[in-house]
Each structure stands twice: as C-alpha cells, then as structure tokens.
PDB file of N, CA and C in Angstrom:
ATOM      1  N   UNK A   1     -10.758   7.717   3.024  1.00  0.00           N
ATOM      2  CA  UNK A   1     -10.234   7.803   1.676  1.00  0.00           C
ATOM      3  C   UNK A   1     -10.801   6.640   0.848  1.00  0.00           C
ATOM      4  N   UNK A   2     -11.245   7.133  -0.248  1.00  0.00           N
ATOM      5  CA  UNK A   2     -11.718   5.998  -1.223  1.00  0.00           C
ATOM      6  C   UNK A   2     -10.411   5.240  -2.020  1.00  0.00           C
ATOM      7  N   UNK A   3     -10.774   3.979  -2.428  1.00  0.00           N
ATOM      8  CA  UNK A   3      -9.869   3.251  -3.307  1.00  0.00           C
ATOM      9  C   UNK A   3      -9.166   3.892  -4.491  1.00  0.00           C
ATOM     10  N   UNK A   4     -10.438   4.894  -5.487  1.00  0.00           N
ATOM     11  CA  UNK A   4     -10.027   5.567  -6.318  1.00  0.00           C
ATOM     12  C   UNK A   4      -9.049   6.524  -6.255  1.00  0.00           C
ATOM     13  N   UNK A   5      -9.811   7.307  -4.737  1.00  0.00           N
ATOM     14  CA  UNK A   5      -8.706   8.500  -4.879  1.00  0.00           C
ATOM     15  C   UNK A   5      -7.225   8.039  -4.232  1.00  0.00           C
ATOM     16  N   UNK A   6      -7.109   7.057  -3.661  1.00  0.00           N
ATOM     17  CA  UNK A   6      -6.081   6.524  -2.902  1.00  0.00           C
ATOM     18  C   UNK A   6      -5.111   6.270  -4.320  1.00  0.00           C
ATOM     19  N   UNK A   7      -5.555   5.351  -5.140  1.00  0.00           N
ATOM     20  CA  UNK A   7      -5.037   5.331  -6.468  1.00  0.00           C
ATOM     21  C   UNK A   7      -4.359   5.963  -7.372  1.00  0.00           C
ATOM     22  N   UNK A   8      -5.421   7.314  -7.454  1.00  0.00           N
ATOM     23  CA  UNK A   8      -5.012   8.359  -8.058  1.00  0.00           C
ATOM     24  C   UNK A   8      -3.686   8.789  -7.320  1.00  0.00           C
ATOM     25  N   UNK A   9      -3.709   8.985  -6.310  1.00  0.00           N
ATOM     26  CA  UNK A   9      -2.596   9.323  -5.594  1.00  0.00           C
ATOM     27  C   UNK A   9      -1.110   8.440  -5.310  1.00  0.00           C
ATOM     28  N   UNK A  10      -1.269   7.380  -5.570  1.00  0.00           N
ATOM     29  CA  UNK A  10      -0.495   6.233  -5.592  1.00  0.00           C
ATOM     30  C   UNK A  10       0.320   6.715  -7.751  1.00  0.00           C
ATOM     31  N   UNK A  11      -0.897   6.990  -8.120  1.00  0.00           N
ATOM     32  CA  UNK A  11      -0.310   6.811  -9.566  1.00  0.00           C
ATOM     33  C   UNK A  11       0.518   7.965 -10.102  1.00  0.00           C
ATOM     34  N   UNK A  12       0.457   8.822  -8.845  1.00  0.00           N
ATOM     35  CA  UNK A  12       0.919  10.583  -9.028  1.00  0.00           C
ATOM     36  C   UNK A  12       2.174  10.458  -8.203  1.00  0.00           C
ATOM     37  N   UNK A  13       2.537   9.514  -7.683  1.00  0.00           N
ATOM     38  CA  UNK A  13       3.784   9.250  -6.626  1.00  0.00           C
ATOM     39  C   UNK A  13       5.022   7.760  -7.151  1.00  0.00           C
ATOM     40  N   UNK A  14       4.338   7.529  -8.056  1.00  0.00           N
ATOM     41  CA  UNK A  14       5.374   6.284  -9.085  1.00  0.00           C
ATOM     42  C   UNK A  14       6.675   6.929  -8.729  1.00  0.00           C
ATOM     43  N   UNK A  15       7.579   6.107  -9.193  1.00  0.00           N
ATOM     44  CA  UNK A  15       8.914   5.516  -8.721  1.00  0.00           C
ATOM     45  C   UNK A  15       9.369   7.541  -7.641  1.00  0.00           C
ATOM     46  N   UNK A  16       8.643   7.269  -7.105  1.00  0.00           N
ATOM     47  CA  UNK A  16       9.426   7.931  -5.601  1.00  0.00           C
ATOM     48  C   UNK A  16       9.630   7.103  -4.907  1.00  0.00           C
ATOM     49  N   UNK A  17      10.974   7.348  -4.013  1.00  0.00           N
ATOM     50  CA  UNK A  17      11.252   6.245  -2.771  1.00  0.00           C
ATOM     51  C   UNK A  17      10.418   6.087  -1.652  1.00  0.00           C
ATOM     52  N   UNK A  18       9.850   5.159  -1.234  1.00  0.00           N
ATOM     53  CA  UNK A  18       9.174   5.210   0.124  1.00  0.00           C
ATOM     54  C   UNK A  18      10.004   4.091   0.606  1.00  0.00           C
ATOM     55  N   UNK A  19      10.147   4.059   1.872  1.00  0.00           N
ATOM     56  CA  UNK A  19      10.148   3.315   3.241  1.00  0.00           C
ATOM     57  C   UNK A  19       9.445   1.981   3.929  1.00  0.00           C
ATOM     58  N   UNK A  20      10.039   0.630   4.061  1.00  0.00           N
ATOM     59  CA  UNK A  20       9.048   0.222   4.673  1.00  0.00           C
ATOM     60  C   UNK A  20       9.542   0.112   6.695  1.00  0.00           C
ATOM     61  N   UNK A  21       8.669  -0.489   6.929  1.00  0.00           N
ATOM     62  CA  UNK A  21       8.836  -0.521   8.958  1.00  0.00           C
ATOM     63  C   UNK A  21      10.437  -0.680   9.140  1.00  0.00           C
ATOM     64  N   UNK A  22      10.899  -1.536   8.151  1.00  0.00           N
ATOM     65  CA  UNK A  22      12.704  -1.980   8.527  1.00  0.00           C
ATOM     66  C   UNK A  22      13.250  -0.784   7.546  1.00  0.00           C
ATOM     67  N   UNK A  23      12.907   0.305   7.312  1.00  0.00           N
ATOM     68  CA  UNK A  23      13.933   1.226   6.485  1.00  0.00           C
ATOM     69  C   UNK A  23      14.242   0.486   5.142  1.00  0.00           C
ATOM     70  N   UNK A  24      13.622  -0.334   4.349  1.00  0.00           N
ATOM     71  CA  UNK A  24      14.096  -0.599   3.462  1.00  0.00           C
ATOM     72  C   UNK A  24      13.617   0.039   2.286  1.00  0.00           C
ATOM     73  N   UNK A  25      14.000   0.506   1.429  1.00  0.00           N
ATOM     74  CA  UNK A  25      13.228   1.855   0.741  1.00  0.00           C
ATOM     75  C   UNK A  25      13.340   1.187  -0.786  1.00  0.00           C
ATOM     76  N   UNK A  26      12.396   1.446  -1.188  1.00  0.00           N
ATOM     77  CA  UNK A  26      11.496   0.786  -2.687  1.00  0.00           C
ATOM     78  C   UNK A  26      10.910   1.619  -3.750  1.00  0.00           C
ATOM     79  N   UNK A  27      10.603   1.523  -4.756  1.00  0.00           N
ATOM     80  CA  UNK A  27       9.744   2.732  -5.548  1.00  0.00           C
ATOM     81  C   UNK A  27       8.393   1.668  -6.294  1.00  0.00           C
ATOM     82  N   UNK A  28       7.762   2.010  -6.639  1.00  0.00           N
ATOM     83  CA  UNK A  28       7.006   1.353  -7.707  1.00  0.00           C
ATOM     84  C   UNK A  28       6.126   1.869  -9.088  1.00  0.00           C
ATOM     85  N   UNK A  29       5.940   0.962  -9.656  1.00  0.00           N
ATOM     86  CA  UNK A  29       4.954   1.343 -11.015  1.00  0.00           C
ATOM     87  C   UNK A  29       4.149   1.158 -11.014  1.00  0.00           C
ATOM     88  N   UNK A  30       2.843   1.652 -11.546  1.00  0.00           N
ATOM     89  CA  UNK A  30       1.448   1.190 -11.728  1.00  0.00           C
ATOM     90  C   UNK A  30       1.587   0.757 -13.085  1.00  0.00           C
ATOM     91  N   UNK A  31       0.885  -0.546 -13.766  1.00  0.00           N
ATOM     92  CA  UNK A  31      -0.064  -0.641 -14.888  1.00  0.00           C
ATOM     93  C   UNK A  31      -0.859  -1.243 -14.599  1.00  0.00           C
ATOM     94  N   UNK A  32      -1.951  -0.421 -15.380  1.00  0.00           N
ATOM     95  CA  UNK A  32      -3.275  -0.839 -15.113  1.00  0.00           C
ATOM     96  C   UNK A  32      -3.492  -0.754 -13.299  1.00  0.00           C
ATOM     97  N   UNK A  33      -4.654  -1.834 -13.342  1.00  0.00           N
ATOM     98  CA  UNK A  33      -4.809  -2.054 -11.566  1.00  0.00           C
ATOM     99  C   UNK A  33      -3.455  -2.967 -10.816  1.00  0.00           C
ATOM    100  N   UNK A  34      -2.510  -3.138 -11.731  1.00  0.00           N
ATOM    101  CA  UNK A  34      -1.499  -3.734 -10.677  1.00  0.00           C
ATOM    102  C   UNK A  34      -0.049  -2.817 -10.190  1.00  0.00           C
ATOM    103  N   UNK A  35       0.133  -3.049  -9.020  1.00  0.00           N
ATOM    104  CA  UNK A  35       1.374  -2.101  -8.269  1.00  0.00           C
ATOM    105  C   UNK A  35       2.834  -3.003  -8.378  1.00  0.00           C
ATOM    106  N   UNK A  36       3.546  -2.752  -9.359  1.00  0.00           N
ATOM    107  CA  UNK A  36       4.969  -2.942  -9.628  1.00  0.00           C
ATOM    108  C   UNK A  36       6.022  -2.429  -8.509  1.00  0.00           C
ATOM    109  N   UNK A  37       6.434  -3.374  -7.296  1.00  0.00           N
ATOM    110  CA  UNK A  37       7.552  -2.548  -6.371  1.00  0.00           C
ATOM    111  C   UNK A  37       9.296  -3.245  -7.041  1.00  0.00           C
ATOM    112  N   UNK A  38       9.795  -2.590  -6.674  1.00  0.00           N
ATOM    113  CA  UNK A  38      11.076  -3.094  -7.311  1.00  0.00           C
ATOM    114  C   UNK A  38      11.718  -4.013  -6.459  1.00  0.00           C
ATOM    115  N   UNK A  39      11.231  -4.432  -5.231  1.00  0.00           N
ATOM    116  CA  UNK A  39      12.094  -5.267  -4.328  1.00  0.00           C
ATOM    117  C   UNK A  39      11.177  -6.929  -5.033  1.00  0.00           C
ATOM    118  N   UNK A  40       9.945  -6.609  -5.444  1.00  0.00           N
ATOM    119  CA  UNK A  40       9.469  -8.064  -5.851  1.00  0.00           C
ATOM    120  C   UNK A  40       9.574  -8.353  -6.813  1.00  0.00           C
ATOM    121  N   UNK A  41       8.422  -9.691  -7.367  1.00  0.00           N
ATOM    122  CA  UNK A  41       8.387  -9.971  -8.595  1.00  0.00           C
ATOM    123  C   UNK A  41       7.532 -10.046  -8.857  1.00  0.00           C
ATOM    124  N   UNK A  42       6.428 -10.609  -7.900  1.00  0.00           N
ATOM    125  CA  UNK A  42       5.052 -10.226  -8.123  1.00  0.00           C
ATOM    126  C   UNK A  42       4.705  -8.368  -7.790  1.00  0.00           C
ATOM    127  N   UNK A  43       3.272  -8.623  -8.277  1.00  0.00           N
ATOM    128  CA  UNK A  43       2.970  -7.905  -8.169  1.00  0.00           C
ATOM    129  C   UNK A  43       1.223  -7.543  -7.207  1.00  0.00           C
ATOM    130  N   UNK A  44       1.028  -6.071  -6.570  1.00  0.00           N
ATOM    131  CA  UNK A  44       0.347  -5.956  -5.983  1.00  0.00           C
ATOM    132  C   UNK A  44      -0.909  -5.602  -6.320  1.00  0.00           C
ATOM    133  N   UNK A  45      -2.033  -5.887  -6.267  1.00  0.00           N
ATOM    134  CA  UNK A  45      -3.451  -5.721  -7.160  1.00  0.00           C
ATOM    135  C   UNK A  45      -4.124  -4.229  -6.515  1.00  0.00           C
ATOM    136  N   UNK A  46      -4.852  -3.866  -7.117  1.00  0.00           N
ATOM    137  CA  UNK A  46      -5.546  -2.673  -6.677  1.00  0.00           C
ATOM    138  C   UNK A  46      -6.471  -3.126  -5.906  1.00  0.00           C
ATOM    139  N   UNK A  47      -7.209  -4.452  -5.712  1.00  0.00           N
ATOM    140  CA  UNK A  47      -8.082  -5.133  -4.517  1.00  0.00           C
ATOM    141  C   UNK A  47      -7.208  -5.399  -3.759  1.00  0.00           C
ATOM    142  N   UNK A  48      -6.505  -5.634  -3.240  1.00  0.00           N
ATOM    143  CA  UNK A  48      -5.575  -5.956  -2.270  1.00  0.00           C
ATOM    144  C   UNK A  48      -4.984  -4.335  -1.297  1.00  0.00           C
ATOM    145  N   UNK A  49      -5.155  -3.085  -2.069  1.00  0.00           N
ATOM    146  CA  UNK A  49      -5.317  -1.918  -1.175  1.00  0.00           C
ATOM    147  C   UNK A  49      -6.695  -1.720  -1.050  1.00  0.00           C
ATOM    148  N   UNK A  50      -7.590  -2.197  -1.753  1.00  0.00           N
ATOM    149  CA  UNK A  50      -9.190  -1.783  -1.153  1.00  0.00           C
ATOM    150  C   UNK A  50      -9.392  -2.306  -0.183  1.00  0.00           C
ATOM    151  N   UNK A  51      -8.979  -4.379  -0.235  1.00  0.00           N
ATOM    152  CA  UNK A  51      -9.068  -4.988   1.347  1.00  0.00           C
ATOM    153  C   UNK A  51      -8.066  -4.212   2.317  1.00  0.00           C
ATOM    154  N   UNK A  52      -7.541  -3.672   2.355  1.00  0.00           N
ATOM    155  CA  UNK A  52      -6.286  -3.075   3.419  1.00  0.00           C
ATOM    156  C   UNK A  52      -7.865  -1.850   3.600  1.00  0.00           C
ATOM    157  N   UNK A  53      -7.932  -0.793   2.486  1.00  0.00           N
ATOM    158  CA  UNK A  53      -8.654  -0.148   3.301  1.00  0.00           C
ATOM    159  C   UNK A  53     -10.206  -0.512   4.067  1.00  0.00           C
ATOM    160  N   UNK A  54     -10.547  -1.837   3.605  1.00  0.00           N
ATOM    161  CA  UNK A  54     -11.323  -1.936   4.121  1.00  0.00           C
ATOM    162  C   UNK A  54     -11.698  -2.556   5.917  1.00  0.00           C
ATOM    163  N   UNK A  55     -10.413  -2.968   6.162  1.00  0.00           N
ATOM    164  CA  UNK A  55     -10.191  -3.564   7.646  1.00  0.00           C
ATOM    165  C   UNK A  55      -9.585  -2.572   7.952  1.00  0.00           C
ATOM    166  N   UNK A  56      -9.122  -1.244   7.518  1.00  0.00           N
ATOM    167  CA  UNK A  56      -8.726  -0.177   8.614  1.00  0.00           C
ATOM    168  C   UNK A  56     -10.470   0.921   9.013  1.00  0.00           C
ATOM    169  N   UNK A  57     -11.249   0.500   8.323  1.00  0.00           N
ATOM    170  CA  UNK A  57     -12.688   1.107   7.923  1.00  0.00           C
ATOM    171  C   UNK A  57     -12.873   0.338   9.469  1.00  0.00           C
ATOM    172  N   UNK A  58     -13.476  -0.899   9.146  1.00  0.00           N
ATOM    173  CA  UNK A  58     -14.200  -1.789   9.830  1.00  0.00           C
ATOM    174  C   UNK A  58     -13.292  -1.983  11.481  1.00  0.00           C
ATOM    175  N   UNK A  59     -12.143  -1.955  11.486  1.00  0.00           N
ATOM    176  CA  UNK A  59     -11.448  -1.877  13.097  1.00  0.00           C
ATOM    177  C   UNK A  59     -10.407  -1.210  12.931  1.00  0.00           C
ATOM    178  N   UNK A  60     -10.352   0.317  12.957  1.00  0.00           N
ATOM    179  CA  UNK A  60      -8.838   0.923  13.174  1.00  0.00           C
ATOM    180  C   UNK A  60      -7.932   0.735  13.922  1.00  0.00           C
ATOM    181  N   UNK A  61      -8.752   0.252  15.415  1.00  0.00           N
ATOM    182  CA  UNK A  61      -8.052   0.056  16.133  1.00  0.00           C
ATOM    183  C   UNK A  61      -7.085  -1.256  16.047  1.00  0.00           C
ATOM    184  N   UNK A  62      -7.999  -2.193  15.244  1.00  0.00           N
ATOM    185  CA  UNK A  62      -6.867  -3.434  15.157  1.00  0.00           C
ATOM    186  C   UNK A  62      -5.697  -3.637  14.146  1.00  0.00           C
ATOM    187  N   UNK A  63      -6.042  -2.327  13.727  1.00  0.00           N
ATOM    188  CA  UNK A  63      -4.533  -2.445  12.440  1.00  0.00           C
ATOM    189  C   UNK A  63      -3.757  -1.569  13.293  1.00  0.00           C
ATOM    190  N   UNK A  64      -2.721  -2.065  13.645  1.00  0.00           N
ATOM    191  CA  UNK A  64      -1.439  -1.608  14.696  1.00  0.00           C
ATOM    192  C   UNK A  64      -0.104  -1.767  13.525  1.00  0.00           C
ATOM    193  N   UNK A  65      -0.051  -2.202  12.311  1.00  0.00           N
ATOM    194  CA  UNK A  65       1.419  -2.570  11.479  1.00  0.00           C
ATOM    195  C   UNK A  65       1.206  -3.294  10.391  1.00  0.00           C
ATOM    196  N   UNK A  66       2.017  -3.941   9.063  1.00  0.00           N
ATOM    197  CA  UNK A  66       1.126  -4.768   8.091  1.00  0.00           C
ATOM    198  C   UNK A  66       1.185  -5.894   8.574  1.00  0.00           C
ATOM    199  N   UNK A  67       1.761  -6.443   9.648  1.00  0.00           N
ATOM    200  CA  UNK A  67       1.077  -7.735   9.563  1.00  0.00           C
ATOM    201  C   UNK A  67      -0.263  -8.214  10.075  1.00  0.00           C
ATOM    202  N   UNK A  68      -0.901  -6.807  10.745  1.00  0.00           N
ATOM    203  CA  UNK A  68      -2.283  -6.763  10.867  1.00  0.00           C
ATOM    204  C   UNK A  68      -3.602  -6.633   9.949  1.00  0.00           C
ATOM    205  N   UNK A  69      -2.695  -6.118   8.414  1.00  0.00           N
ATOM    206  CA  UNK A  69      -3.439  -5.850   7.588  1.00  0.00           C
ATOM    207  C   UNK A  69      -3.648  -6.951   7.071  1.00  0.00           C
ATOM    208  N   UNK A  70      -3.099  -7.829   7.458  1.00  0.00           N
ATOM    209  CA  UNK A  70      -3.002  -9.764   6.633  1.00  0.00           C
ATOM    210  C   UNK A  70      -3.141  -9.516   5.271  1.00  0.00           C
ATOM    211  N   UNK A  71      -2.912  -8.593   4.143  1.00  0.00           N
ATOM    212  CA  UNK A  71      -2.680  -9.082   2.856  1.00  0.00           C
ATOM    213  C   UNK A  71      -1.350  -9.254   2.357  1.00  0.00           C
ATOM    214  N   UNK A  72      -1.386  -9.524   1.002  1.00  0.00           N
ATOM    215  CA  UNK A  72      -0.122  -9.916   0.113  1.00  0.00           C
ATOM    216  C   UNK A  72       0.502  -8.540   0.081  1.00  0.00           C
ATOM    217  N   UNK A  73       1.569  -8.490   0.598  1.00  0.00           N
ATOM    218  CA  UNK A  73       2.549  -7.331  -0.110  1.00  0.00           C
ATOM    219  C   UNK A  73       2.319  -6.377   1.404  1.00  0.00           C
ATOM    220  N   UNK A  74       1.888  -7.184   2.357  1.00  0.00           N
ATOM    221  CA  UNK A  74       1.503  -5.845   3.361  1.00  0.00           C
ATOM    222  C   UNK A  74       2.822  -4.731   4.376  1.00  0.00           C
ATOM    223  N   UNK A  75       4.173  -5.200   3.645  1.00  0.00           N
ATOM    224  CA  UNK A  75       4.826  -4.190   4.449  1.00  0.00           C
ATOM    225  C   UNK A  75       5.082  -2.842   3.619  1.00  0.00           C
ATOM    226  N   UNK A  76       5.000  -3.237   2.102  1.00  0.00           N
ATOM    227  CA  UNK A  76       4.673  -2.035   0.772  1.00  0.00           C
ATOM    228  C   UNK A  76       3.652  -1.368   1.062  1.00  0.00           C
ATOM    229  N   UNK A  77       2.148  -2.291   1.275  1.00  0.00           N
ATOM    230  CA  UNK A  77       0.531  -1.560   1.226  1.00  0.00           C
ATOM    231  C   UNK A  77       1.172  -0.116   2.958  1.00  0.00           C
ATOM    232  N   UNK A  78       1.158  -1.239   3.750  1.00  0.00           N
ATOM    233  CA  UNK A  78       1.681  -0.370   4.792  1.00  0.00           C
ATOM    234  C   UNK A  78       2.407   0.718   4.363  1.00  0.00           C
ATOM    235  N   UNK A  79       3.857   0.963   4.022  1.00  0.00           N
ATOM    236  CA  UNK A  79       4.861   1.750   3.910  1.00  0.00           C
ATOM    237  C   UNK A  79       3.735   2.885   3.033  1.00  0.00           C
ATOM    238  N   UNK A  80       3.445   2.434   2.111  1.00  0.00           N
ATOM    239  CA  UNK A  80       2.271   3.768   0.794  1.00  0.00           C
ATOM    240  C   UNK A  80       0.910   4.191   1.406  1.00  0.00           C
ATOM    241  N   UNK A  81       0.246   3.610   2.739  1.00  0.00           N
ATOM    242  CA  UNK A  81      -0.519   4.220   3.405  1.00  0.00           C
ATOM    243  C   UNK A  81       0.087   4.708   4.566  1.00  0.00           C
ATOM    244  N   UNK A  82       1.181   4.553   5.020  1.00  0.00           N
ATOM    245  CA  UNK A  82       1.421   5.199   6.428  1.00  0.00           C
ATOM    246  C   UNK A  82       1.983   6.980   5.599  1.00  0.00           C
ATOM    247  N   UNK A  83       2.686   6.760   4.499  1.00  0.00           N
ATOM    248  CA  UNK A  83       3.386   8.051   3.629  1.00  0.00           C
ATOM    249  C   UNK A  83       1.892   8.707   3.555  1.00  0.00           C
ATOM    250  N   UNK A  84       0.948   8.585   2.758  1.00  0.00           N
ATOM    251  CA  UNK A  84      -0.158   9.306   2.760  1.00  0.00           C
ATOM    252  C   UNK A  84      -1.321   9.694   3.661  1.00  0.00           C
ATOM    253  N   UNK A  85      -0.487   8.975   4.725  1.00  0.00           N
ATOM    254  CA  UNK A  85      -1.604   9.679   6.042  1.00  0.00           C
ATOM    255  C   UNK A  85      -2.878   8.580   6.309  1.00  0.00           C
ATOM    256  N   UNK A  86      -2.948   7.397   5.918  1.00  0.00           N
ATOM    257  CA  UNK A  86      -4.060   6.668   5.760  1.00  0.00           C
ATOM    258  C   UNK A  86      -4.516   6.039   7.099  1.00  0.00           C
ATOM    259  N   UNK A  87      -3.311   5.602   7.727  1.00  0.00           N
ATOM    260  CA  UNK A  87      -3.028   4.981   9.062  1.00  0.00           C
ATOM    261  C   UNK A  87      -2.274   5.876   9.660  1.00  0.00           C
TER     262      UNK A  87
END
C-alpha cells in the first residue's frame, strides 16, 4: 500500500472509532498532512505513517506491535493499520 492511498483511506474513515492493543478506542481528524486523535494533543504527521510503512516494507517480519514500529503516536499508527489490513 502506498502512503497516498493509505491516506486517502485514513481521510474516508475520520472520526470512526478504532481500537488500540489495550482496547482503548479513539477517533481522529485529518487537516492537511496532520492526524488529529482525540486521546492527544499533539498531533500525528503524514511522514510518520510513511516511516511506519516503510519498516513494515523493509522487515515485516520485525514489526510484531507499535512498539516495533518506533515512531511517535505508534499505538494509533498501529491501531489504523492493523483496521485496514496493513499489518
């Protein structure tokens, strides 16, 4: 899956509930390239799911959960790629 279309799909799924690993369930907003979740305050960049997809590219096997994905926000990036089938 590309960044774009991952996006597109992220921007077609705004404030639905998703899930993260502990059941804690969240929605978010897009503007622009940044991802608005309601449990934070920051916010999540659209490079920050390209690096996620890019270390599931380069070793699938070593992404086992987000704290394998080592970025910012990785139990959200997780929870919105495990919902779309990514991982």
């Amino acid at each position: 899956m590309t960044i774009d279309t991952l996006w597109l799909l992220m921007t077609e799924h705004q404030n639905e509930t998703f899930y993260t690993m502990k059941k804690l369930p969240f929605t978010y907003t897009i503007k622009g390239g940044e991802l608005f979740v309601d449990r934070r305050s920051k916010s999540i960049t659209r490079a920050t799911f390209e690096q996620a997809l890019d270390k599931l590219r380069e070793n699938p096997d070593a992404i086992t959960g987000p704290k394998s994905l080592n970025v910012f926000g990785a139990p959200y990036v997780w929870a919105i790629l495990k919902t779309f089938q990514v991982v």
